[in-house]
PDB file of N, CA and C in Angstrom:
ATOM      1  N   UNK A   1      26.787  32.631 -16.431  1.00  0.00           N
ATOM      2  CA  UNK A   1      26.456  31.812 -15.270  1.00  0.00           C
ATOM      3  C   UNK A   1      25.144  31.079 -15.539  1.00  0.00           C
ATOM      4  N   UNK A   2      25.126  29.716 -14.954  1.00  0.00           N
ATOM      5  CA  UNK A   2      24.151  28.955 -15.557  1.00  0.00           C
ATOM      6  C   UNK A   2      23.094  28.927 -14.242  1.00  0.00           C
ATOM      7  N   UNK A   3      21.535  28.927 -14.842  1.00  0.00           N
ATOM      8  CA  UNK A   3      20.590  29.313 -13.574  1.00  0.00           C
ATOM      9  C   UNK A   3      20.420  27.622 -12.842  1.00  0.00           C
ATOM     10  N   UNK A   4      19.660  27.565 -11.934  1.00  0.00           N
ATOM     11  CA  UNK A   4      19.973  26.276 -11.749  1.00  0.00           C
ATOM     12  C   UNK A   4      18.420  25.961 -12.018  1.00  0.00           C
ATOM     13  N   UNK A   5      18.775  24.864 -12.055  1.00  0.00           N
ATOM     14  CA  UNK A   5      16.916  24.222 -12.814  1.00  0.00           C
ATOM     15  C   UNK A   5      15.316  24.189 -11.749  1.00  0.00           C
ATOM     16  N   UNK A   6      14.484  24.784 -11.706  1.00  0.00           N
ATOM     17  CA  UNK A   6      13.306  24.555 -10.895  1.00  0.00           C
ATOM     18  C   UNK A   6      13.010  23.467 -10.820  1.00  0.00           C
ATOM     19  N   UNK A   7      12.096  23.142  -9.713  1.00  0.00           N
ATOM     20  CA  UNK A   7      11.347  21.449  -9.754  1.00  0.00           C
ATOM     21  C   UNK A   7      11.003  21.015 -10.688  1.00  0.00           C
ATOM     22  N   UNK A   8      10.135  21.181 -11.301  1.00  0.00           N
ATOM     23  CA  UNK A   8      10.002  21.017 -11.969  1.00  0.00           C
ATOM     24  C   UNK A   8      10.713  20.179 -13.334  1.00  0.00           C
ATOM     25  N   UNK A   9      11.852  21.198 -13.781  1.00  0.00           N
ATOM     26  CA  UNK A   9      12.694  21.337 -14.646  1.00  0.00           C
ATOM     27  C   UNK A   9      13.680  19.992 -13.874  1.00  0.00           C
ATOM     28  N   UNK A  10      13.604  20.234 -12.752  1.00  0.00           N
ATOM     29  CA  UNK A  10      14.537  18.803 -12.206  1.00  0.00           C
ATOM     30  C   UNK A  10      14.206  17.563 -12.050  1.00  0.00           C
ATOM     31  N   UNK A  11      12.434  17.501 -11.812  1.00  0.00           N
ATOM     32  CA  UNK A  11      11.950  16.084 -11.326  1.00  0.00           C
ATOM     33  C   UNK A  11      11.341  15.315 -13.011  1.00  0.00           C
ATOM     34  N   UNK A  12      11.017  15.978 -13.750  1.00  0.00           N
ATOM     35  CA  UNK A  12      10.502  15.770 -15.319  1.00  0.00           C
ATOM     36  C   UNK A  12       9.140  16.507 -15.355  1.00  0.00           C
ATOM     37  N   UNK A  13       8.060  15.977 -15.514  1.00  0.00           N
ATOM     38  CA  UNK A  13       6.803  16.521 -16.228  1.00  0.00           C
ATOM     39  C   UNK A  13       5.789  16.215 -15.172  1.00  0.00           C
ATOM     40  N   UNK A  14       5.070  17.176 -14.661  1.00  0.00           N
ATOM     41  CA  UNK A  14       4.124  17.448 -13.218  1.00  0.00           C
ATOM     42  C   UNK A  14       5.126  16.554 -11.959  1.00  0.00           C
ATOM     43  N   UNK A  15       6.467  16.539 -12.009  1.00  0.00           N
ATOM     44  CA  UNK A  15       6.878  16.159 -10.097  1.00  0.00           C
ATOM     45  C   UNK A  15       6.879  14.746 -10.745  1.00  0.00           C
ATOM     46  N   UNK A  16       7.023  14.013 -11.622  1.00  0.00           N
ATOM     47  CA  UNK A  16       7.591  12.874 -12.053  1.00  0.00           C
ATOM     48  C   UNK A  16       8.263  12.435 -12.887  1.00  0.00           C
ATOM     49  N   UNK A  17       9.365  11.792 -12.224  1.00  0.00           N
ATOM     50  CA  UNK A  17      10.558  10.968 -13.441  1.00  0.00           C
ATOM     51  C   UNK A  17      10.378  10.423 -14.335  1.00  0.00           C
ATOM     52  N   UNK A  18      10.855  10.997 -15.367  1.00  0.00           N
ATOM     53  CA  UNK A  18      10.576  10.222 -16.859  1.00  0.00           C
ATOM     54  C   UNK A  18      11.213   9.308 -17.092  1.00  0.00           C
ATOM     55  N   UNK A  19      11.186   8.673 -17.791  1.00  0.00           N
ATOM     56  CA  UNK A  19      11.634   6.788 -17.542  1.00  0.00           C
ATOM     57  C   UNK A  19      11.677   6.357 -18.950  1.00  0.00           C
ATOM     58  N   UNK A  20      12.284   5.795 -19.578  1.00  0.00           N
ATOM     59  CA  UNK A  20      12.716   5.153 -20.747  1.00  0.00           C
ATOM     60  C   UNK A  20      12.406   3.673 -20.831  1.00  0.00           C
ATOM     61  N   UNK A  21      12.651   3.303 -20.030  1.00  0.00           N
ATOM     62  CA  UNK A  21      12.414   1.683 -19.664  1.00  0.00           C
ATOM     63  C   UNK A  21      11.206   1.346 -19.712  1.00  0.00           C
ATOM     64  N   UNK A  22      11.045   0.150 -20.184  1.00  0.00           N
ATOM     65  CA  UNK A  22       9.803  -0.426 -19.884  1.00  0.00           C
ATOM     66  C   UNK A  22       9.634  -0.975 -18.565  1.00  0.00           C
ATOM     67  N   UNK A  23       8.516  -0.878 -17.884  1.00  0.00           N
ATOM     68  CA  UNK A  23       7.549  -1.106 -16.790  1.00  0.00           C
ATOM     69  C   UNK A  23       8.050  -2.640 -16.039  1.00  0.00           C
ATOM     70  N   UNK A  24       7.892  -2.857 -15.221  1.00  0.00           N
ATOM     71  CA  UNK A  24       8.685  -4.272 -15.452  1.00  0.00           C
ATOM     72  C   UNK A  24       7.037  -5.406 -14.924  1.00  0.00           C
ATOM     73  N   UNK A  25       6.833  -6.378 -15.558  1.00  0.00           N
ATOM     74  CA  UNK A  25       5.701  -6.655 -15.133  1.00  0.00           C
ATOM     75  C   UNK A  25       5.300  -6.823 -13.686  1.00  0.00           C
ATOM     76  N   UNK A  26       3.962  -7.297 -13.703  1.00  0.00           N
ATOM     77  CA  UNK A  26       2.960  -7.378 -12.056  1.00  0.00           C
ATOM     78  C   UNK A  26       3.448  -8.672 -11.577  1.00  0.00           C
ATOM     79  N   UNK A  27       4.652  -8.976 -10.688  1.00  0.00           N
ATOM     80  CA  UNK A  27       4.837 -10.754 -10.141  1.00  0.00           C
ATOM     81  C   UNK A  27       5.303 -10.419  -8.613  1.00  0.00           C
ATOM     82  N   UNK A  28       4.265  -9.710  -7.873  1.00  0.00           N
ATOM     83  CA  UNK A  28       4.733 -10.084  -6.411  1.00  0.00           C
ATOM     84  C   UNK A  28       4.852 -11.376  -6.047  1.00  0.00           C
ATOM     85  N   UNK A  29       5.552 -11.608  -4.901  1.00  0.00           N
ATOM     86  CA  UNK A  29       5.737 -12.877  -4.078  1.00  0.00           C
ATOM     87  C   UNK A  29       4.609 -12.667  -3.184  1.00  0.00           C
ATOM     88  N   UNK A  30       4.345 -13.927  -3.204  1.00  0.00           N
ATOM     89  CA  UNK A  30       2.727 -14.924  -2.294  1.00  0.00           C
ATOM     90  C   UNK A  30       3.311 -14.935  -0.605  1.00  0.00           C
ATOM     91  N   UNK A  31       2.540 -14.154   0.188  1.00  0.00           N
ATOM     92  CA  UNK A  31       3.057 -14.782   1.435  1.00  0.00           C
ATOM     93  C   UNK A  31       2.119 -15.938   1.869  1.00  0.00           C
ATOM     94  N   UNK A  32       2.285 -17.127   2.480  1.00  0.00           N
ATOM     95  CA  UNK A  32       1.665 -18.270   3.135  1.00  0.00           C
ATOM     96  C   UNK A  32       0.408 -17.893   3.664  1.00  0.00           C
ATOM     97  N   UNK A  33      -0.281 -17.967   3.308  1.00  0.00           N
ATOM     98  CA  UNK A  33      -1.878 -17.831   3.461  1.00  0.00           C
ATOM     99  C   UNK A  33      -2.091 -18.109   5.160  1.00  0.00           C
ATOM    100  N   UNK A  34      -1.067 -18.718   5.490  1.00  0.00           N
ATOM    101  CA  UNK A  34      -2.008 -19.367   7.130  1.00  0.00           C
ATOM    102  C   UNK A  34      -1.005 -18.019   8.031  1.00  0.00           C
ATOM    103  N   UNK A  35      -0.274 -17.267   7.589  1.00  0.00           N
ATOM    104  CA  UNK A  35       0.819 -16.074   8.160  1.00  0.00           C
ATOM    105  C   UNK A  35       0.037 -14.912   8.674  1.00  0.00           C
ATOM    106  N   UNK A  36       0.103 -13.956   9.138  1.00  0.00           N
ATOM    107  CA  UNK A  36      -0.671 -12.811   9.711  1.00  0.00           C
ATOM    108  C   UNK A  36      -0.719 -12.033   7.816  1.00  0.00           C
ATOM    109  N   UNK A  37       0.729 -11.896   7.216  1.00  0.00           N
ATOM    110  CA  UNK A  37       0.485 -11.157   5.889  1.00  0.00           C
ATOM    111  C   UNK A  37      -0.084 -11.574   5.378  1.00  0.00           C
ATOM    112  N   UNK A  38      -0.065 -13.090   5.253  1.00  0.00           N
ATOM    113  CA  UNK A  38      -1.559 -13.745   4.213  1.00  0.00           C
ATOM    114  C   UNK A  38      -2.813 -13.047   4.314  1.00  0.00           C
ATOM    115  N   UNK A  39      -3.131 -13.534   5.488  1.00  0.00           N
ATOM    116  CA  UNK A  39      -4.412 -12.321   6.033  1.00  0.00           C
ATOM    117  C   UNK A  39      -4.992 -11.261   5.514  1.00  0.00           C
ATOM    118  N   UNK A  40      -3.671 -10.587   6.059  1.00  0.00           N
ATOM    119  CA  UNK A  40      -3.851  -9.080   5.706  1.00  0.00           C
ATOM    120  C   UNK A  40      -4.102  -9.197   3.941  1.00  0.00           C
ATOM    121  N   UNK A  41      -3.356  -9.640   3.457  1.00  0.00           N
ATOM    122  CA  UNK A  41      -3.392  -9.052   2.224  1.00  0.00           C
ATOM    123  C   UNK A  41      -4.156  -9.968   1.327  1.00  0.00           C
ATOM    124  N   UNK A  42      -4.828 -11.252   1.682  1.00  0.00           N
ATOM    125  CA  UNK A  42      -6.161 -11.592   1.342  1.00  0.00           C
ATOM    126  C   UNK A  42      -7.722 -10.525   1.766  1.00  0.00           C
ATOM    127  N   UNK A  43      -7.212  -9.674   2.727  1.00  0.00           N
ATOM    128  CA  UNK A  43      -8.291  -8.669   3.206  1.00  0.00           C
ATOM    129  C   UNK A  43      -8.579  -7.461   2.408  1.00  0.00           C
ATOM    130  N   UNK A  44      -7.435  -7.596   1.815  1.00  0.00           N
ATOM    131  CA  UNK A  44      -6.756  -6.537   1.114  1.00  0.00           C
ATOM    132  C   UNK A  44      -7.254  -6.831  -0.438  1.00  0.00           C
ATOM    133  N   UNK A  45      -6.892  -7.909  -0.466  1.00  0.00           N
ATOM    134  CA  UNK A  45      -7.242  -8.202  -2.321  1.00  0.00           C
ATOM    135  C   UNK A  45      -8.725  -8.303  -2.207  1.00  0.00           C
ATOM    136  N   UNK A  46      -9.375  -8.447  -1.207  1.00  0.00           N
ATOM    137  CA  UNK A  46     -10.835  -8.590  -1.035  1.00  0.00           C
ATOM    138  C   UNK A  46     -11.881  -6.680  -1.166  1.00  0.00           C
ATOM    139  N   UNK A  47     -10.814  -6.153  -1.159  1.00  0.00           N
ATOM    140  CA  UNK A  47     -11.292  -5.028  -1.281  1.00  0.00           C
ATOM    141  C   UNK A  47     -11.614  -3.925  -0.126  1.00  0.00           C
ATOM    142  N   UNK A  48     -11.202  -4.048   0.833  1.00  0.00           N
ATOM    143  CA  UNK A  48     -10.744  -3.959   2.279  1.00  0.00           C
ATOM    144  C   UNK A  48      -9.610  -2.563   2.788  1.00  0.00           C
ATOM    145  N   UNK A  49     -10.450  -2.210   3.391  1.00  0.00           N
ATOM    146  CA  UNK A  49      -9.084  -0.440   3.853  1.00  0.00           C
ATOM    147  C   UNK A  49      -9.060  -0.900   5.154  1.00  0.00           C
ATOM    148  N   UNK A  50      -7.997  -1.088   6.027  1.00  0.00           N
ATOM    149  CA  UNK A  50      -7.474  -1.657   6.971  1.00  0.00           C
ATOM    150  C   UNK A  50      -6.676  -0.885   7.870  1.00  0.00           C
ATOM    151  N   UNK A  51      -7.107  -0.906   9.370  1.00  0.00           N
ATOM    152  CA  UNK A  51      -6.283   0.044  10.527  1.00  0.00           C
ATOM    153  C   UNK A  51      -5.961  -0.738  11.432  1.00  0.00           C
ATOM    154  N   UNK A  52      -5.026  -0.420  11.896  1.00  0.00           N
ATOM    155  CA  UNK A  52      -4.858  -0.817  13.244  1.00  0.00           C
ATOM    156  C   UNK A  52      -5.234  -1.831  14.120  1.00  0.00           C
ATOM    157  N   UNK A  53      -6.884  -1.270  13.943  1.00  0.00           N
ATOM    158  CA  UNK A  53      -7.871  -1.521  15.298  1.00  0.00           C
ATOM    159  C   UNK A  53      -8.354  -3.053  14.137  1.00  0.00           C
ATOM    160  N   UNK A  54      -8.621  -2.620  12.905  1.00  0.00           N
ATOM    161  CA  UNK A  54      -8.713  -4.171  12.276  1.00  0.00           C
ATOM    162  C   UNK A  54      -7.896  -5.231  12.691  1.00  0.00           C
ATOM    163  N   UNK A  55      -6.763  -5.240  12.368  1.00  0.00           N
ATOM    164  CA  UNK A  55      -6.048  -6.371  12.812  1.00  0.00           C
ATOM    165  C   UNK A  55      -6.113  -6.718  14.209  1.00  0.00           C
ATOM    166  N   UNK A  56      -5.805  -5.967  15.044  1.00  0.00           N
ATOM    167  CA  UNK A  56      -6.417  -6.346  16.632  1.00  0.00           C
ATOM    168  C   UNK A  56      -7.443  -6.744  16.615  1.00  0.00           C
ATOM    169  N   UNK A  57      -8.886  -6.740  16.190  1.00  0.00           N
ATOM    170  CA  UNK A  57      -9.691  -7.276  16.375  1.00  0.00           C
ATOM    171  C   UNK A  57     -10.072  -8.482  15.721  1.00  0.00           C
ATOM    172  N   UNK A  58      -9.389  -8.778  14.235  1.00  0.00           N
ATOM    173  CA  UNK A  58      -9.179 -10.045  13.311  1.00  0.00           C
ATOM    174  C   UNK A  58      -8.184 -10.841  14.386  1.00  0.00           C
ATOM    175  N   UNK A  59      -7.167 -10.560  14.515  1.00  0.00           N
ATOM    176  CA  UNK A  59      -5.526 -11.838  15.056  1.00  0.00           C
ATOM    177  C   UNK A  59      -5.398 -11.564  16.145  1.00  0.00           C
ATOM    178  N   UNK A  60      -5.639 -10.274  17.209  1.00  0.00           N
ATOM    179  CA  UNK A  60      -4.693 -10.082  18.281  1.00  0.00           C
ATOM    180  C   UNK A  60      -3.335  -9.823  18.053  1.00  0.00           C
ATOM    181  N   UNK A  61      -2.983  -8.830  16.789  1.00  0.00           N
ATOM    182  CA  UNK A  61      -2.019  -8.268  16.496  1.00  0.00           C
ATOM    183  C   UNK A  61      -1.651  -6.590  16.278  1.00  0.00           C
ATOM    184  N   UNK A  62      -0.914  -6.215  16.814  1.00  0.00           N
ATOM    185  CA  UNK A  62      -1.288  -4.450  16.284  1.00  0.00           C
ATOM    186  C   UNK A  62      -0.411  -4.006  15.485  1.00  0.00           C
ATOM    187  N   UNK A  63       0.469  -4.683  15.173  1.00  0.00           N
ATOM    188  CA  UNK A  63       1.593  -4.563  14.118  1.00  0.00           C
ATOM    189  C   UNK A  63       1.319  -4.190  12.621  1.00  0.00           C
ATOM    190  N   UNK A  64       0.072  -4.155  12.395  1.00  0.00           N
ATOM    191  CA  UNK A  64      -0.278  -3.903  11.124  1.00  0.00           C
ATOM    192  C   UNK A  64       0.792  -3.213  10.184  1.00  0.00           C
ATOM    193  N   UNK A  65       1.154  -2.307  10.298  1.00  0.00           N
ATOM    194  CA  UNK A  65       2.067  -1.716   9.552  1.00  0.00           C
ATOM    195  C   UNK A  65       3.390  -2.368   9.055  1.00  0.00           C
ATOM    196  N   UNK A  66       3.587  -3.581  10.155  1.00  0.00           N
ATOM    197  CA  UNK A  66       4.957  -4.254   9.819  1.00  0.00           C
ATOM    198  C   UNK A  66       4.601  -5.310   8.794  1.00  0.00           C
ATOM    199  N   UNK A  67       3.355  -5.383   8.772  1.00  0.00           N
ATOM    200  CA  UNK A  67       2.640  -6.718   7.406  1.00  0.00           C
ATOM    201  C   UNK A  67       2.781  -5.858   6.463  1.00  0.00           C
ATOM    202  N   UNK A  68       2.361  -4.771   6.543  1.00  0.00           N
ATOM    203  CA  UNK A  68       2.212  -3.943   5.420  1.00  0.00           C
ATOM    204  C   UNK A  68       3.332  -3.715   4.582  1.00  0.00           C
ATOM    205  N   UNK A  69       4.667  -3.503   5.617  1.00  0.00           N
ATOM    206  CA  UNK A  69       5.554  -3.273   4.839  1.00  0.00           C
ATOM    207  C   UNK A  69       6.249  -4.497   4.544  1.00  0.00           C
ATOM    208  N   UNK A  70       5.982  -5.325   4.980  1.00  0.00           N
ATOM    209  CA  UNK A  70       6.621  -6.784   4.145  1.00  0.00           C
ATOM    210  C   UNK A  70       5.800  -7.000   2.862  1.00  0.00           C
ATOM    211  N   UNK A  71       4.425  -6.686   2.864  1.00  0.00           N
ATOM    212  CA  UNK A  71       4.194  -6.951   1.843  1.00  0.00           C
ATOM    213  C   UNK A  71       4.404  -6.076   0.653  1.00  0.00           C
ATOM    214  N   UNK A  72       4.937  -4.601   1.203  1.00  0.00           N
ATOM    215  CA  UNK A  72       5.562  -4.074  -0.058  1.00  0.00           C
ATOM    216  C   UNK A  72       6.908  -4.689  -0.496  1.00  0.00           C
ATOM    217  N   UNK A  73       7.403  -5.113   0.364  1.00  0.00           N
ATOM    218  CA  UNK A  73       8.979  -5.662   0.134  1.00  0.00           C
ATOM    219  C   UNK A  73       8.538  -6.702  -1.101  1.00  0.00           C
ATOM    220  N   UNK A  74       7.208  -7.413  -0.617  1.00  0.00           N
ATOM    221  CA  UNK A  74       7.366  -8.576  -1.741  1.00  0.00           C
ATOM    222  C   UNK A  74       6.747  -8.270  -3.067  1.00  0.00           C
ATOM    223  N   UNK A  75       6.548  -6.957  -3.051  1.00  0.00           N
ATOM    224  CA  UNK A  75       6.170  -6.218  -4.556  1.00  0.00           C
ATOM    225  C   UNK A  75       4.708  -6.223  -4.784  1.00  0.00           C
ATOM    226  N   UNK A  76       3.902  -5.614  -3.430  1.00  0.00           N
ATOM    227  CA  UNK A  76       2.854  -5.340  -3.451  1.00  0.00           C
ATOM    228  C   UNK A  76       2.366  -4.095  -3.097  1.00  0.00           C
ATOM    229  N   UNK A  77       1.728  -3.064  -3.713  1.00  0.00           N
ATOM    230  CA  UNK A  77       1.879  -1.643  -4.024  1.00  0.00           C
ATOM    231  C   UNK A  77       0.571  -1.457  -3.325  1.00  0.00           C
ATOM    232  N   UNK A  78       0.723  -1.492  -2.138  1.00  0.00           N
ATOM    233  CA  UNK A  78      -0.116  -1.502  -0.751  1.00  0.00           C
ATOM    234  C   UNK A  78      -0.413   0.757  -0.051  1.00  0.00           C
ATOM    235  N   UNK A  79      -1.183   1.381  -0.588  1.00  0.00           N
ATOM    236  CA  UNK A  79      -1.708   2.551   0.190  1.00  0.00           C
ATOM    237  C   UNK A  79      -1.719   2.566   1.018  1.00  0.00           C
ATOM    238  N   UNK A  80      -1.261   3.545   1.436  1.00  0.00           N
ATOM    239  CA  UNK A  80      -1.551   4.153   2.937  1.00  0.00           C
ATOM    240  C   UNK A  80      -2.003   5.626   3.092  1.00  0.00           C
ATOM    241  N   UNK A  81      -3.630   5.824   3.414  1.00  0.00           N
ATOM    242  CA  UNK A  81      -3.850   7.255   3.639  1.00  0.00           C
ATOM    243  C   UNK A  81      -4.098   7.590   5.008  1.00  0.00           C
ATOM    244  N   UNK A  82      -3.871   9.091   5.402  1.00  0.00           N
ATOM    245  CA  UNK A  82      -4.270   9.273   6.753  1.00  0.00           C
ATOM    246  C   UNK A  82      -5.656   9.555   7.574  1.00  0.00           C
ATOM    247  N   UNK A  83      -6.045   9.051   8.206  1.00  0.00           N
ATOM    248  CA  UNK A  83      -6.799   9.032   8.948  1.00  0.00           C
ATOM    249  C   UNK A  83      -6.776   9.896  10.269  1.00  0.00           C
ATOM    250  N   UNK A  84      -7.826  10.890  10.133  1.00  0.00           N
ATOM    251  CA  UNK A  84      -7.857  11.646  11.615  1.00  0.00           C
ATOM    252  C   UNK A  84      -8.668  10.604  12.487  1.00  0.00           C
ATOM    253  N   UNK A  85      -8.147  10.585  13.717  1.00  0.00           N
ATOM    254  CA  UNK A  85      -9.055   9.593  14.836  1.00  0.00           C
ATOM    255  C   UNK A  85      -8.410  10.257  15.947  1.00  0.00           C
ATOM    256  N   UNK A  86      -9.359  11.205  17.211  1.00  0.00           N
ATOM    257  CA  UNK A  86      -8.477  11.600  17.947  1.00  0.00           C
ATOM    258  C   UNK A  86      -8.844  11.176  19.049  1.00  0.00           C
ATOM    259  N   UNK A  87      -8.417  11.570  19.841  1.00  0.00           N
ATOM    260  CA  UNK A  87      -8.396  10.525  21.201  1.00  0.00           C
ATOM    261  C   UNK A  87      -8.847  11.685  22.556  1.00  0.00           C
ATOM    262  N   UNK A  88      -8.818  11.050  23.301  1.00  0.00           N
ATOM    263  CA  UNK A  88      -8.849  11.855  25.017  1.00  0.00           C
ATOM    264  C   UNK A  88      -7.551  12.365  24.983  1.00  0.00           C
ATOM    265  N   UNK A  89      -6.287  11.454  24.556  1.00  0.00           N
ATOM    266  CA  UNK A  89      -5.155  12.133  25.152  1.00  0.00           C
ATOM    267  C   UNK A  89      -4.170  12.450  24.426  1.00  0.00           C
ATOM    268  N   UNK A  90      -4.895  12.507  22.714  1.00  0.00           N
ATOM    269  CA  UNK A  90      -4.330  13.153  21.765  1.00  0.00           C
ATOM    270  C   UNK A  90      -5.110  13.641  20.869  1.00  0.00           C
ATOM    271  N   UNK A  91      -5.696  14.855  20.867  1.00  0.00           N
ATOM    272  CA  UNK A  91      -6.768  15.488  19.972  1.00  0.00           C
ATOM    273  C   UNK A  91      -6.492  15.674  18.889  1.00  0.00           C
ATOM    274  N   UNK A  92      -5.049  15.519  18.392  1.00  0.00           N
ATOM    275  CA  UNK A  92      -4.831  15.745  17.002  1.00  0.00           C
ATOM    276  C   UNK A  92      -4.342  14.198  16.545  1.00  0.00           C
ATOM    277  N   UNK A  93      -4.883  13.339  17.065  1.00  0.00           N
ATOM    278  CA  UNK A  93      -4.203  11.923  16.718  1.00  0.00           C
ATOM    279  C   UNK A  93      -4.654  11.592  14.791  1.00  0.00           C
ATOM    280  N   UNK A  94      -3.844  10.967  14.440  1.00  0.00           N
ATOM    281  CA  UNK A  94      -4.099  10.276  13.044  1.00  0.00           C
ATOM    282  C   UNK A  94      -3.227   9.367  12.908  1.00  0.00           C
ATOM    283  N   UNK A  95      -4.068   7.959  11.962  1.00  0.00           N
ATOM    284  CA  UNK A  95      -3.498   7.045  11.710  1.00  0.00           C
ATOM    285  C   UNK A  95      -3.536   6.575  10.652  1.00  0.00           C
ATOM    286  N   UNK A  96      -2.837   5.328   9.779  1.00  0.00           N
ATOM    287  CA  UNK A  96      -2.550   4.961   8.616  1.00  0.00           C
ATOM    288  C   UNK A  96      -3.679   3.927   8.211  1.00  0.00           C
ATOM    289  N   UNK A  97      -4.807   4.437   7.419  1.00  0.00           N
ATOM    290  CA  UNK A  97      -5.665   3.311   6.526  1.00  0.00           C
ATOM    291  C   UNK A  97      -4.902   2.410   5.554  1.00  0.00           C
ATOM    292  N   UNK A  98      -4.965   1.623   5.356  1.00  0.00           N
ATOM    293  CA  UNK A  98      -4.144   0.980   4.247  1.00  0.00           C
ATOM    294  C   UNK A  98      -5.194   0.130   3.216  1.00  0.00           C
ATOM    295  N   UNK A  99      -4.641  -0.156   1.634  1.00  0.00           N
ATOM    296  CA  UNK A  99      -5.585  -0.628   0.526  1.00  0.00           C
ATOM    297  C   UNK A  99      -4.849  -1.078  -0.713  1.00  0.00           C
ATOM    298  N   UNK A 100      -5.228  -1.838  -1.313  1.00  0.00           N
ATOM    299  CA  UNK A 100      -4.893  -1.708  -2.623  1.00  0.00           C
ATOM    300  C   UNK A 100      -5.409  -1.373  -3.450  1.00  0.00           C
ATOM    301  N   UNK A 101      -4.719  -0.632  -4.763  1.00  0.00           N
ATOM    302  CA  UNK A 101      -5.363   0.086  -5.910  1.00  0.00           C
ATOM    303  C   UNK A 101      -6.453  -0.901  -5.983  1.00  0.00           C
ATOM    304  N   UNK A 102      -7.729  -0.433  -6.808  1.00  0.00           N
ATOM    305  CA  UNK A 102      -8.908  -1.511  -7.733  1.00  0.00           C
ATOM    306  C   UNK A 102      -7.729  -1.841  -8.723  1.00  0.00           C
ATOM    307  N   UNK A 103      -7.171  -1.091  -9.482  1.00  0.00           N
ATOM    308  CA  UNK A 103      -6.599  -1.456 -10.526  1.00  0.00           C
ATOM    309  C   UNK A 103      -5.996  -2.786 -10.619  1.00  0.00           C
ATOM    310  N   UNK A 104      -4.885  -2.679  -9.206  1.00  0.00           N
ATOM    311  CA  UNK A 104      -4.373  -4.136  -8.636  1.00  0.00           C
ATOM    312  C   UNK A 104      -5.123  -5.283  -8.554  1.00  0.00           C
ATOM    313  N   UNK A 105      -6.513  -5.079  -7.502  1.00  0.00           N
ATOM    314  CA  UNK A 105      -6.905  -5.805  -7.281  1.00  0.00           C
ATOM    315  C   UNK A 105      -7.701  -6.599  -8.294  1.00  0.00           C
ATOM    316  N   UNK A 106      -8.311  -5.915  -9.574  1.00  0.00           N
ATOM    317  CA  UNK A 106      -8.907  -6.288 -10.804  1.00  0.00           C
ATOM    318  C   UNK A 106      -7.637  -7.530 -11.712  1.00  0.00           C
ATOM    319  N   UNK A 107      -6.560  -7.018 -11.791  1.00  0.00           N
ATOM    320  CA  UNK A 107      -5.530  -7.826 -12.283  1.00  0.00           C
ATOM    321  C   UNK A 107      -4.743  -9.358 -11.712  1.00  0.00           C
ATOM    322  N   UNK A 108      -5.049  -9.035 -10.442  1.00  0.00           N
ATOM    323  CA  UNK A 108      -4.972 -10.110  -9.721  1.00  0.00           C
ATOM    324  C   UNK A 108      -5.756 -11.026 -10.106  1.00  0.00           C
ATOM    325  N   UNK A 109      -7.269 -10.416  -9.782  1.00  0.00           N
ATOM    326  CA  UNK A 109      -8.185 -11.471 -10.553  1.00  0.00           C
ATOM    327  C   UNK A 109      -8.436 -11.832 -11.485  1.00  0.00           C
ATOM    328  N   UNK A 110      -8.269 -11.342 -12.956  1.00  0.00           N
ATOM    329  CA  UNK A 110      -7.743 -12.031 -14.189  1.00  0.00           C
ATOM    330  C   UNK A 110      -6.612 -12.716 -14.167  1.00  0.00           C
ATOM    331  N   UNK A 111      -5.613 -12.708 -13.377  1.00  0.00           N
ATOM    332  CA  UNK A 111      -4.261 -13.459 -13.061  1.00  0.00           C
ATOM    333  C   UNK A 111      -4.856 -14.770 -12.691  1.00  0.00           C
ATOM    334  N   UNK A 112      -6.132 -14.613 -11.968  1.00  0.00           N
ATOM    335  CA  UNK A 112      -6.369 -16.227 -11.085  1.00  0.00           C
ATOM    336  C   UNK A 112      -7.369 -16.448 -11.671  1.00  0.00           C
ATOM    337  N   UNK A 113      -7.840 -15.653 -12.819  1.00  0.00           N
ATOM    338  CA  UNK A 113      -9.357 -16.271 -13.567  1.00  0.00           C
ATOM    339  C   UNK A 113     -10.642 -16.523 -12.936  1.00  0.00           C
ATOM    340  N   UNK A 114     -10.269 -15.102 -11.913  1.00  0.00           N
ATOM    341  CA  UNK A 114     -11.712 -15.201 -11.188  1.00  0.00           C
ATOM    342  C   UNK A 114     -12.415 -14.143 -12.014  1.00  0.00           C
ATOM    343  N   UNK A 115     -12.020 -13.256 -12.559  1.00  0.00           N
ATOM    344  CA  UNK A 115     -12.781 -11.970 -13.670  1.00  0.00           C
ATOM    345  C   UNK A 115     -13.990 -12.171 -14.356  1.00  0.00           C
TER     346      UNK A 115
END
């Protein structure tokens, strides 16, 4: 009888898939600069960790998270860590900071020859 494989043994080497393929290069899609995602993710390439309460107070928008995830759609590898912030009428409240790697943001700027 065959044992069945640990995590390990199932996901590859430390909890990640090993991959054969090459990487596929860095070419997100540009959203329109004058758009709420432009924004955001000019705030973002600027070096910028972003909540909630940012965008409400930049646009009059609270949707933040829905920019966020468009701009992963367009192949931008956008963080999200949690944030404790608690409230009067939720003491255990937490919310989503959002960022991009330096790594990203360094490559971008050799991409546009600002480096």
């Amino acid at each position: 009888m065959k044992r069945t494989p640990t995590s390990d043994q199932a996901s590859g080497v430390y909890g990640k898939q090993l991959s054969f393929l090459p990487k596929p290069a860095f070419s997100p899609k540009w959203p329109s600069p004058t758009t709420i995602a432009g924004r955001v993710l000019n705030e973002l390439l600027h070096g910028e960790w972003l909540d909630h309460q940012d965008l409400i107070d930049g646009v009059s928008s609270w949707r933040l998270s829905a920019y966020v995830k468009a701009l992963k759609y367009m192949g931008w590898p956008i963080e999200s860590f949690p944030k404790h912030v608690p409230s009067k009428h939720c003491p255990s409240r937490c919310i989503s900071i959002y960022a991009l790697p330096p790594a990203v943001i360094a490559q971008v700027q050799e991409m546009r020859g600002a480096a």
